[in-house]
PDB file of N, CA and C in Angstrom:
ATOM      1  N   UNK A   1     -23.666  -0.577  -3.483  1.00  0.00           N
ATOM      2  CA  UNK A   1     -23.671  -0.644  -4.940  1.00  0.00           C
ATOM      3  C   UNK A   1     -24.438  -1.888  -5.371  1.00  0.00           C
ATOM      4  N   UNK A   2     -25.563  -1.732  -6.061  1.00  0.00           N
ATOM      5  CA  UNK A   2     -26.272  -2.981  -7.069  1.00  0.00           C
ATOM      6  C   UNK A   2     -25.550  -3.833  -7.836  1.00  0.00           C
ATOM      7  N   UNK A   3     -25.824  -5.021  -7.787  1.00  0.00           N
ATOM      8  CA  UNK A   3     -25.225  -5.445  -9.250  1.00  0.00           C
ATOM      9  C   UNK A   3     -26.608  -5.063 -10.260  1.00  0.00           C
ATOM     10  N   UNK A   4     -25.895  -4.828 -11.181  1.00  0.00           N
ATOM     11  CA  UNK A   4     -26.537  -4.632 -12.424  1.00  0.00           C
ATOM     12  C   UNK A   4     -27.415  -5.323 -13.503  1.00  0.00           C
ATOM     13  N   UNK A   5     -26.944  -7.000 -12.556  1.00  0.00           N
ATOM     14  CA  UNK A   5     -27.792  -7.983 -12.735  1.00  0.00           C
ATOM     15  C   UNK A   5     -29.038  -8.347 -12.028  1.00  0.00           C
ATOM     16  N   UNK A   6     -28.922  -7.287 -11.314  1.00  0.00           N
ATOM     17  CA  UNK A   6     -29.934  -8.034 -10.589  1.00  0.00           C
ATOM     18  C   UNK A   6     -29.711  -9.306  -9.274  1.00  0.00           C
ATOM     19  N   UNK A   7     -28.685  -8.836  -9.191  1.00  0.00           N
ATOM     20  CA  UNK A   7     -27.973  -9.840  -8.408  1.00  0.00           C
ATOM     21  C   UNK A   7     -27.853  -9.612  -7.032  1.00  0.00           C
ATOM     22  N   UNK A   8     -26.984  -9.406  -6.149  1.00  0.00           N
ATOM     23  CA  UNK A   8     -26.571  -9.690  -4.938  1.00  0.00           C
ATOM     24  C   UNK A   8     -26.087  -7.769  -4.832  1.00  0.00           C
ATOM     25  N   UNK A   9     -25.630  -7.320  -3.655  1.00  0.00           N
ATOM     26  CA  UNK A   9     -25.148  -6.289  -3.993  1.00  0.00           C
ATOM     27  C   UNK A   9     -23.485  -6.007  -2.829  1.00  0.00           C
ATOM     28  N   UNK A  10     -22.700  -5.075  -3.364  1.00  0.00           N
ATOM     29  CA  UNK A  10     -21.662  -4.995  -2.477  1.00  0.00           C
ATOM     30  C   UNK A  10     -21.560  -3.572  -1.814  1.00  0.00           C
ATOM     31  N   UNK A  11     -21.410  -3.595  -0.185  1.00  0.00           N
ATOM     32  CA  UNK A  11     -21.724  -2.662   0.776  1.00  0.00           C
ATOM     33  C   UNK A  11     -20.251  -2.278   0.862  1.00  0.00           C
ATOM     34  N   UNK A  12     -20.387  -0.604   1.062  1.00  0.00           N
ATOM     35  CA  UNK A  12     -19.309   0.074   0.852  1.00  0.00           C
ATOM     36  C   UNK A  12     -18.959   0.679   2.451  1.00  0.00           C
ATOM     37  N   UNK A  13     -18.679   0.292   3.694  1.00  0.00           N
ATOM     38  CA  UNK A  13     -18.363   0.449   4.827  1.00  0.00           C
ATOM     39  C   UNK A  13     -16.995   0.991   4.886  1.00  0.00           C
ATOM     40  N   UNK A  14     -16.077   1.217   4.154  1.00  0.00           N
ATOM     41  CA  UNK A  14     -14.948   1.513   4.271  1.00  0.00           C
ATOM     42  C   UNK A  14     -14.489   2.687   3.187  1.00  0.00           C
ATOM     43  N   UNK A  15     -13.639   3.673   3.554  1.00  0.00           N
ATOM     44  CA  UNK A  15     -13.289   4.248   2.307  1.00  0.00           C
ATOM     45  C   UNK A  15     -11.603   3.247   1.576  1.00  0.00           C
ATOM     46  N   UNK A  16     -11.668   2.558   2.216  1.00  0.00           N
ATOM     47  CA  UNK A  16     -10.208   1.754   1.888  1.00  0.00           C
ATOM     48  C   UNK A  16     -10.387   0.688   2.021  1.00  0.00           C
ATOM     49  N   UNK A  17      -9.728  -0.209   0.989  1.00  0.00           N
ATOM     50  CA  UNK A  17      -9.709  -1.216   0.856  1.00  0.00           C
ATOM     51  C   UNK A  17      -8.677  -1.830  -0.096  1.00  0.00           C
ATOM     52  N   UNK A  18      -7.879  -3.112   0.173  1.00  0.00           N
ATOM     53  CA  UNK A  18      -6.859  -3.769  -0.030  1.00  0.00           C
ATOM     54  C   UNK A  18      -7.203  -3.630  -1.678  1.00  0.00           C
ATOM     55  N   UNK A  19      -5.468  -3.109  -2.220  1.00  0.00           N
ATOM     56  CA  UNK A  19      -5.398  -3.155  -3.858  1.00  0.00           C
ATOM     57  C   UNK A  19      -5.872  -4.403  -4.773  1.00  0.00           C
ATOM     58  N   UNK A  20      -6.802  -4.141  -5.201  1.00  0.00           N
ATOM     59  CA  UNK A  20      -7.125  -4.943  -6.230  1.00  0.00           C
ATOM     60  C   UNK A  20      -8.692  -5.936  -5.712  1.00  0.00           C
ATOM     61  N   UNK A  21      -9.203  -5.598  -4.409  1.00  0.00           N
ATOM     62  CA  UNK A  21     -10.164  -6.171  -4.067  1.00  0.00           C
ATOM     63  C   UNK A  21     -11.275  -6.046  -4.926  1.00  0.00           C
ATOM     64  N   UNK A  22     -11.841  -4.582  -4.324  1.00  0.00           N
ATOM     65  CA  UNK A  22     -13.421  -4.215  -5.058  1.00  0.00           C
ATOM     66  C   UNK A  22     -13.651  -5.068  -6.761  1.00  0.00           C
ATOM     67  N   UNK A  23     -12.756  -5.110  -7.494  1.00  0.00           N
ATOM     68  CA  UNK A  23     -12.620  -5.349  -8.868  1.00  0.00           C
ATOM     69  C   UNK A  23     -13.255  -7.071  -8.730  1.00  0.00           C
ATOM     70  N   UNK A  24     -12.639  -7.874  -7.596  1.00  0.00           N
ATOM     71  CA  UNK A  24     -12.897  -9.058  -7.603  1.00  0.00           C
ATOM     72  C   UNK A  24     -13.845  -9.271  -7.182  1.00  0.00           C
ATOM     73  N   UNK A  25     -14.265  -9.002  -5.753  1.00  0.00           N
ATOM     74  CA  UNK A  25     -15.601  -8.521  -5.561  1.00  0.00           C
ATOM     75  C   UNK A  25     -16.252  -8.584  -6.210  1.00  0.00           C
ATOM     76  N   UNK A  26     -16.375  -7.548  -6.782  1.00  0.00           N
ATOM     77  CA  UNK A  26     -17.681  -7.011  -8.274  1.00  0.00           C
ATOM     78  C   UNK A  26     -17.494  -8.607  -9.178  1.00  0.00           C
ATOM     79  N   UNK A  27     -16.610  -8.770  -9.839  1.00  0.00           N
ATOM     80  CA  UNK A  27     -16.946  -9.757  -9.778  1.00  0.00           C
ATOM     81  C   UNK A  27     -17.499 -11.225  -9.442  1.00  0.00           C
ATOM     82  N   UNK A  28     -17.062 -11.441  -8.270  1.00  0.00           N
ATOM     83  CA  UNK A  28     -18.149 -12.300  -7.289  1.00  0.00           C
ATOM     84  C   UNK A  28     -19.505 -12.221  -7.238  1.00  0.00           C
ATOM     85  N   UNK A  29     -20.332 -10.953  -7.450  1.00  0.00           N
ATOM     86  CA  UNK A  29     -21.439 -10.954  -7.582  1.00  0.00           C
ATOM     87  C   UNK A  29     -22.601 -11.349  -8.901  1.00  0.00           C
ATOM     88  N   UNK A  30     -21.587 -11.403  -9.820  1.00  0.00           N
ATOM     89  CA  UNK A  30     -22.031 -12.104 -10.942  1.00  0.00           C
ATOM     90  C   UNK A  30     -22.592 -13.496 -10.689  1.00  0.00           C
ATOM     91  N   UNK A  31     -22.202 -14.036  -9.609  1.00  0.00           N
ATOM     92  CA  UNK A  31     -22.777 -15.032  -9.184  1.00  0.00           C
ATOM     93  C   UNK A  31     -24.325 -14.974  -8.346  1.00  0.00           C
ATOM     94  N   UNK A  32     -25.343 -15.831  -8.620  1.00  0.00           N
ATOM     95  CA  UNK A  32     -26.767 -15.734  -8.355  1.00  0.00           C
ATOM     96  C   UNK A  32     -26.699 -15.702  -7.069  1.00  0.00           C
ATOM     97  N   UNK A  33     -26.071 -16.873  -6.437  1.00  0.00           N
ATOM     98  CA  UNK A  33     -26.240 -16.959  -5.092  1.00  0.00           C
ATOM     99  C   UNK A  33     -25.434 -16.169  -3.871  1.00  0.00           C
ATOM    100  N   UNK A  34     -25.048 -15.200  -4.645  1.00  0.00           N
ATOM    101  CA  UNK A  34     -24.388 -14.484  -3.207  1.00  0.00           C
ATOM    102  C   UNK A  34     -25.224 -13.488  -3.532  1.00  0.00           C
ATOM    103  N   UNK A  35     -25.571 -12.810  -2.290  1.00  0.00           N
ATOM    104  CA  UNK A  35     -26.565 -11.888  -1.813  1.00  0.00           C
ATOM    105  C   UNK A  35     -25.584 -10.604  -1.524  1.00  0.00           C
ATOM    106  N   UNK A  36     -24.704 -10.277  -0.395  1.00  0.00           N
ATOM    107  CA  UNK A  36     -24.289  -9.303  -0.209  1.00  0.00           C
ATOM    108  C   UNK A  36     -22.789  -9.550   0.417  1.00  0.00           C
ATOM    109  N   UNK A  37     -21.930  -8.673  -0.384  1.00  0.00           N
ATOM    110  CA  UNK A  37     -20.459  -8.460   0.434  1.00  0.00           C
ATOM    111  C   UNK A  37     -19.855  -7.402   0.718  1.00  0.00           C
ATOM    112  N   UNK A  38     -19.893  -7.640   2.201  1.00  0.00           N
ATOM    113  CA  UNK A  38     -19.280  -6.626   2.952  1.00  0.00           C
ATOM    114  C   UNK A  38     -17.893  -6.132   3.352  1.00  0.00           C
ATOM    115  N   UNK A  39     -16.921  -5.872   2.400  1.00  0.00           N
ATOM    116  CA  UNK A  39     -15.438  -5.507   3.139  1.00  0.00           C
ATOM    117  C   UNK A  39     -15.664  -4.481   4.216  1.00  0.00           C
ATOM    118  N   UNK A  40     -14.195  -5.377   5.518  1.00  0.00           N
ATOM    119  CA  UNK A  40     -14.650  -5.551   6.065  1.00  0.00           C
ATOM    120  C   UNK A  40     -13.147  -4.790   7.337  1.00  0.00           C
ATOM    121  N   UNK A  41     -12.943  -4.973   8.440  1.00  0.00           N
ATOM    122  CA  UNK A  41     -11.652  -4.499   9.058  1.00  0.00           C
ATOM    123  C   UNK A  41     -10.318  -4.633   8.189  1.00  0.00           C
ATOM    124  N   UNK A  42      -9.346  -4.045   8.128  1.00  0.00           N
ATOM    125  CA  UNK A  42      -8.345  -3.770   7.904  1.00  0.00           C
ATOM    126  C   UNK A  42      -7.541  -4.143   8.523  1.00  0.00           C
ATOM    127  N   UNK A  43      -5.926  -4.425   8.087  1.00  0.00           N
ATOM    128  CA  UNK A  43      -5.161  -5.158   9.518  1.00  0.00           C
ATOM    129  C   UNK A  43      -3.848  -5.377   8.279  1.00  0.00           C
ATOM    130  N   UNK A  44      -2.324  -4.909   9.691  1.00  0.00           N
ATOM    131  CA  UNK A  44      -1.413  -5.926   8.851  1.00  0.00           C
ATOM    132  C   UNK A  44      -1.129  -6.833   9.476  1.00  0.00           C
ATOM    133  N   UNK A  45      -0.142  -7.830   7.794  1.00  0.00           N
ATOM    134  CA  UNK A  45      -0.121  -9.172   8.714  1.00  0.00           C
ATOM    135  C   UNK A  45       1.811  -8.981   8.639  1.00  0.00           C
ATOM    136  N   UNK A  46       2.321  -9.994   9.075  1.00  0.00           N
ATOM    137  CA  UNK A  46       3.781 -10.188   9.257  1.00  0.00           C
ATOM    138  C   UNK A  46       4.473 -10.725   7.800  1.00  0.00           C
ATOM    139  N   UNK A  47       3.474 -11.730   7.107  1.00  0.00           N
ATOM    140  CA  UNK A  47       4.012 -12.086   5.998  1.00  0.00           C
ATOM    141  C   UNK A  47       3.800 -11.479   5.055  1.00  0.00           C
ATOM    142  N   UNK A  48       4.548 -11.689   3.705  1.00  0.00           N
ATOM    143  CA  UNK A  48       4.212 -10.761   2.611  1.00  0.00           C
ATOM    144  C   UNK A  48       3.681 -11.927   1.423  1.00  0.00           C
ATOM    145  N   UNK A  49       2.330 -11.185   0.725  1.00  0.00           N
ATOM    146  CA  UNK A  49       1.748 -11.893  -0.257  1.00  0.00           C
ATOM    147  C   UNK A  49       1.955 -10.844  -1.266  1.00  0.00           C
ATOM    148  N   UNK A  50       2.617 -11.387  -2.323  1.00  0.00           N
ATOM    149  CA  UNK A  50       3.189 -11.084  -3.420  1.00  0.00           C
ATOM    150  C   UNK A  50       2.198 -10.045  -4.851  1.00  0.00           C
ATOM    151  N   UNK A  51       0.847 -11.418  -4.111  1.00  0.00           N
ATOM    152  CA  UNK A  51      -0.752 -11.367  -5.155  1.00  0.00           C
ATOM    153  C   UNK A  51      -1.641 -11.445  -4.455  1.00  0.00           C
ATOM    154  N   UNK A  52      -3.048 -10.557  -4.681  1.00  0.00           N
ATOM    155  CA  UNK A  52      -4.204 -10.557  -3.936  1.00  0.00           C
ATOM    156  C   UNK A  52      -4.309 -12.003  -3.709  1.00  0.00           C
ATOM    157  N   UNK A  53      -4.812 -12.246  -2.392  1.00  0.00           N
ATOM    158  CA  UNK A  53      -5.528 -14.036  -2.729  1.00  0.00           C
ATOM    159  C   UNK A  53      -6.926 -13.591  -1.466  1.00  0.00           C
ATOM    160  N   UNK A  54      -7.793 -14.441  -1.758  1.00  0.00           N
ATOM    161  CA  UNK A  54      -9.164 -14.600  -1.015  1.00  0.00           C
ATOM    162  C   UNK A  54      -9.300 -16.136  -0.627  1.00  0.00           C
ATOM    163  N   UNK A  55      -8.983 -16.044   0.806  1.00  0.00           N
ATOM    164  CA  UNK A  55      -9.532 -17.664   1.619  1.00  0.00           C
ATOM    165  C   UNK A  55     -10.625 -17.397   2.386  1.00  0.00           C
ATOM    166  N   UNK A  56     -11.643 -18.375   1.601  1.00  0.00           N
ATOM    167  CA  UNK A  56     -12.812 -18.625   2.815  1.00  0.00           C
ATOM    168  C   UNK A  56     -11.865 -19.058   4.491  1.00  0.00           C
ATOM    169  N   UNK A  57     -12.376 -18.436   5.239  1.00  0.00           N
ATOM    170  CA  UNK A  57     -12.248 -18.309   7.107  1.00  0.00           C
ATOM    171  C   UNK A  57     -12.382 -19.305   7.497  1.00  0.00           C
ATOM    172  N   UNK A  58     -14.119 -18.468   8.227  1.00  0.00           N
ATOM    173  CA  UNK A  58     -15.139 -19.292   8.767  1.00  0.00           C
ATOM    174  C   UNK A  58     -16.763 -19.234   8.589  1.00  0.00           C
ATOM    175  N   UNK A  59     -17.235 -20.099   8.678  1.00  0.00           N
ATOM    176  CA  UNK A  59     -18.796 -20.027   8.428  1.00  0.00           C
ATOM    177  C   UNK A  59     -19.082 -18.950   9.127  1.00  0.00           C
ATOM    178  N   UNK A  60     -20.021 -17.982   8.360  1.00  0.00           N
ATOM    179  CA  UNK A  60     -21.175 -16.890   9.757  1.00  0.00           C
ATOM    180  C   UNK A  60     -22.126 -17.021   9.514  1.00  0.00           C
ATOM    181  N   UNK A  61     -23.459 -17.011  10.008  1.00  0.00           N
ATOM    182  CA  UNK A  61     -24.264 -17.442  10.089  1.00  0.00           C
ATOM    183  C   UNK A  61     -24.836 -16.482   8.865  1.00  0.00           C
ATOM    184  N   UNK A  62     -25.741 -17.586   7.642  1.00  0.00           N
ATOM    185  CA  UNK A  62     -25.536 -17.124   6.852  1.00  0.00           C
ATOM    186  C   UNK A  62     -25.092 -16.582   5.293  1.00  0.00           C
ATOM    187  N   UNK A  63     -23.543 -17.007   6.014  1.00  0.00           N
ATOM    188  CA  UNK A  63     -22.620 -17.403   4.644  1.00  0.00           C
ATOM    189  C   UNK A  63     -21.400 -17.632   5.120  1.00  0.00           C
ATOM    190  N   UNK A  64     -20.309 -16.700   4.680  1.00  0.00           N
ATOM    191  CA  UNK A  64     -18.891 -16.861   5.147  1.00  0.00           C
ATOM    192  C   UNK A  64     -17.672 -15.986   5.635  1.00  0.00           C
ATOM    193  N   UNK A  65     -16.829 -15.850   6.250  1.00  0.00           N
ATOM    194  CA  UNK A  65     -16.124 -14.757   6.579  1.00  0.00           C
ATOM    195  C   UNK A  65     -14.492 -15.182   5.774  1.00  0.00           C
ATOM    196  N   UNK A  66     -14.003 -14.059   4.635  1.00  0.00           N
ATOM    197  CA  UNK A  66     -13.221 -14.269   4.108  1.00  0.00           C
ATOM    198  C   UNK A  66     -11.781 -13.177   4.086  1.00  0.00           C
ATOM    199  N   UNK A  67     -10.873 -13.424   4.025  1.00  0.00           N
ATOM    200  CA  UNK A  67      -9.653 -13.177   4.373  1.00  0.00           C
ATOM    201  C   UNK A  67      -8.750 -12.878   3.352  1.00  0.00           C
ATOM    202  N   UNK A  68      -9.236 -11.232   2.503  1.00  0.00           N
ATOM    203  CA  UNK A  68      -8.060 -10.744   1.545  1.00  0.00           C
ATOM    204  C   UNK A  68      -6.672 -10.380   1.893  1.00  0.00           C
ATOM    205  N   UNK A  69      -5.795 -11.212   1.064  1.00  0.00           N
ATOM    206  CA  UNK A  69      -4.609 -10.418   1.216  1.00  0.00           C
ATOM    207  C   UNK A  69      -3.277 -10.114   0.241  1.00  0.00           C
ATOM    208  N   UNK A  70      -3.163  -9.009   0.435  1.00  0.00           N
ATOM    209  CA  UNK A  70      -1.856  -8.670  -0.713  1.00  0.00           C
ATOM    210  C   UNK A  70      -0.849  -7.671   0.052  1.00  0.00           C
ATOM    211  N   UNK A  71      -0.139  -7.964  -0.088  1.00  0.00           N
ATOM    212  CA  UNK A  71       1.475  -7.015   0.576  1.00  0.00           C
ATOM    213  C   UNK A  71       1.422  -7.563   1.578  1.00  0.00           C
ATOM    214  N   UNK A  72       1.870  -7.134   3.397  1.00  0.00           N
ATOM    215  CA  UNK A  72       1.397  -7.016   4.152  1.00  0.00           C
ATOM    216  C   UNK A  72       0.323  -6.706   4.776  1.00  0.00           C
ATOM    217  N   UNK A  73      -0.778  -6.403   4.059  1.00  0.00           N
ATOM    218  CA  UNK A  73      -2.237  -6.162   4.749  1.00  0.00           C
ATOM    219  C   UNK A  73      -3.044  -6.621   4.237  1.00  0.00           C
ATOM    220  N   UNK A  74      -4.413  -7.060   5.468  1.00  0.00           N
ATOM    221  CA  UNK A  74      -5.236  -7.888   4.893  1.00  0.00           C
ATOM    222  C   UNK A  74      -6.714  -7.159   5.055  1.00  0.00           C
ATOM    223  N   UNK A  75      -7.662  -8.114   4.465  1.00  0.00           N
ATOM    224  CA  UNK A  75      -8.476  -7.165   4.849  1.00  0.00           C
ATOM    225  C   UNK A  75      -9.900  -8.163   5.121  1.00  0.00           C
ATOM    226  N   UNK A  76     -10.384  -8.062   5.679  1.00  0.00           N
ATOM    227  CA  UNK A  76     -11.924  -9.106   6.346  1.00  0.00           C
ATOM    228  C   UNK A  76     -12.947  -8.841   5.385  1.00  0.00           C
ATOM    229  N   UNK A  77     -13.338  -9.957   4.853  1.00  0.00           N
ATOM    230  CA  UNK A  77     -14.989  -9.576   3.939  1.00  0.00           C
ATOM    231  C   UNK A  77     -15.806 -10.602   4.574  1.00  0.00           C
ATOM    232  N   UNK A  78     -17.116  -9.902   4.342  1.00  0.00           N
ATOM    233  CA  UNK A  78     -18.237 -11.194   5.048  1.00  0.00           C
ATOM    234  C   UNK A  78     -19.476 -10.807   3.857  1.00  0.00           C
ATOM    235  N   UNK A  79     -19.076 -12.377   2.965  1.00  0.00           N
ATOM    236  CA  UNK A  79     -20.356 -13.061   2.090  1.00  0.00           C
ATOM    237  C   UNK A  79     -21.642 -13.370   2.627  1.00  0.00           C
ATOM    238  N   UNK A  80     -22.824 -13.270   2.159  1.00  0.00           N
ATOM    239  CA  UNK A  80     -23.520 -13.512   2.403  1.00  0.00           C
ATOM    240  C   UNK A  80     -24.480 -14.288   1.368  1.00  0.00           C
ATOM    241  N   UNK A  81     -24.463 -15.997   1.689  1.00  0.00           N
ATOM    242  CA  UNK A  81     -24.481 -16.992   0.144  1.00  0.00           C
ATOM    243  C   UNK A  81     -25.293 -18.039   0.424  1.00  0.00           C
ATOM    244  N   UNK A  82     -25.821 -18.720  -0.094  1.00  0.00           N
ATOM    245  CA  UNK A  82     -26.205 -19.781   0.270  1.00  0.00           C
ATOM    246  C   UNK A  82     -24.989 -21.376  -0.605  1.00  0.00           C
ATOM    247  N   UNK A  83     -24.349 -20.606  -0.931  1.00  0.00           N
ATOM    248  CA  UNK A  83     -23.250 -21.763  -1.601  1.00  0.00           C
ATOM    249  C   UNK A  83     -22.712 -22.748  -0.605  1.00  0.00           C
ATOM    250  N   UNK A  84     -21.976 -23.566  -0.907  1.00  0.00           N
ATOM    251  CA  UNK A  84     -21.186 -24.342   0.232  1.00  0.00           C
ATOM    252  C   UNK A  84     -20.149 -24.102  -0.102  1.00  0.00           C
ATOM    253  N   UNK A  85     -18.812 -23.800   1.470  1.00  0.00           N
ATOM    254  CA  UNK A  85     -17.686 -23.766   1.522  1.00  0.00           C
ATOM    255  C   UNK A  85     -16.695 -24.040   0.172  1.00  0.00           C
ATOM    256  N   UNK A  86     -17.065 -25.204  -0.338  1.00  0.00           N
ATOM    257  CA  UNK A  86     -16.598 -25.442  -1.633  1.00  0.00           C
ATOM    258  C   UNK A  86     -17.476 -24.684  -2.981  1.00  0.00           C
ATOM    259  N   UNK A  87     -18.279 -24.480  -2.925  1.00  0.00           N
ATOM    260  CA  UNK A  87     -18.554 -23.608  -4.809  1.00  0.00           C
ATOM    261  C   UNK A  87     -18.480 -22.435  -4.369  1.00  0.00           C
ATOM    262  N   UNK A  88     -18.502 -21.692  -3.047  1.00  0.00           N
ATOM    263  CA  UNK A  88     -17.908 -20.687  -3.148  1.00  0.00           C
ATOM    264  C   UNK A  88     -16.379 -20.757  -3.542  1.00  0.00           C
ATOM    265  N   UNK A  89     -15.508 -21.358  -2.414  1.00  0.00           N
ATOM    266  CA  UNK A  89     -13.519 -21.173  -3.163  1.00  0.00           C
ATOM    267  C   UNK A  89     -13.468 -21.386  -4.731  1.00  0.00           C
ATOM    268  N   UNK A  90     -14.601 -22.440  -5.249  1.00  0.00           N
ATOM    269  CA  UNK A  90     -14.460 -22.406  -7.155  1.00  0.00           C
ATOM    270  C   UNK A  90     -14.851 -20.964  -7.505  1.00  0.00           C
ATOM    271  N   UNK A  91     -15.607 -20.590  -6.850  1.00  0.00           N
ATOM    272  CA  UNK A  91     -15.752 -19.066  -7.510  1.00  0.00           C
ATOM    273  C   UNK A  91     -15.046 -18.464  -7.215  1.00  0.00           C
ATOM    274  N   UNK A  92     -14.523 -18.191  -6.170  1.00  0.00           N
ATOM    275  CA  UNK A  92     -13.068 -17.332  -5.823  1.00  0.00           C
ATOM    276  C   UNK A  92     -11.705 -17.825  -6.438  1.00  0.00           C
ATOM    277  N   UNK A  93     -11.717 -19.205  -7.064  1.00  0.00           N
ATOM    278  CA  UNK A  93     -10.433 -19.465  -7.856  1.00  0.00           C
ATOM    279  C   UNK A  93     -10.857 -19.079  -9.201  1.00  0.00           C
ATOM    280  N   UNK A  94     -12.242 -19.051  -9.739  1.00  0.00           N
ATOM    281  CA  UNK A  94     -12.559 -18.817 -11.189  1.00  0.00           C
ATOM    282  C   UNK A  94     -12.647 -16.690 -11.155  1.00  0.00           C
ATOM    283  N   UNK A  95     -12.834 -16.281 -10.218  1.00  0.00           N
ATOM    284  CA  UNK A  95     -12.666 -15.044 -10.418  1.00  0.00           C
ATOM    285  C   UNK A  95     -11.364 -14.139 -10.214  1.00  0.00           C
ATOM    286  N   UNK A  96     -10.534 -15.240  -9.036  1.00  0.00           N
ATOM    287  CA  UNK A  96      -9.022 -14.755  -9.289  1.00  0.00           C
ATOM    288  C   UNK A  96      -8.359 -15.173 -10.694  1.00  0.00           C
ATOM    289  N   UNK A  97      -8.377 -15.703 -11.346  1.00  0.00           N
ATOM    290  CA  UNK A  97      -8.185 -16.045 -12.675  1.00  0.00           C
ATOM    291  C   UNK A  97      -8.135 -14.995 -13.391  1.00  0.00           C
ATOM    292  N   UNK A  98      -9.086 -13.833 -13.315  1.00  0.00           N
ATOM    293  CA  UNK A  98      -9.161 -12.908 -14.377  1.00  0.00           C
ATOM    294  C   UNK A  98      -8.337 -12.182 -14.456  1.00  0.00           C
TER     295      UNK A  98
END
């Protein structure tokens, strides 16, 4: 899927994906410098998260590998940005906001 801006675009590899992701996502791409995001494996975890949240991982070569999660399951995305570790999480705290 394009952004509509002209922007970055988000790759659809999965027919499933953790409630409430794609929405944030899409939003993320409103941003210039991310190029492409890929959700990514699926997985549960043991603890329970109440509310979607998105933590930057680890660096990939590239950009970053990030870690959705809400209920028990999480789900792997890999950014592709030229941001740093930090103005990406401001964008992921300014787009969980909405």
């Amino acid at each position: 899927m394009s952004n509509p801006n002209g922007g970055g675009r988000l790759v659809w590899n999965h027919s499933t994906h953790i409630q409430g992701l794609i929405p944030v996502l899409e939003r993320l791409l409103r941003y210039s410098d991310i190029q492409t995001i890929t959700p990514a494996v699926l997985g549960r975890a043991k603890s329970h998260s109440p509310k979607l949240q998105l933590k930057v991982s680890v660096p990939i070569r590239g950009g970053f590998k990030l870690i959705g999660r809400v209920g028990k399951t999480f789900q792997e995305v890999f950014i592709l940005t030229s941001l740093s570790k930090e103005e990406l999480e401001e964008a992921i705290a300014q787009v969980l906001k909405r």
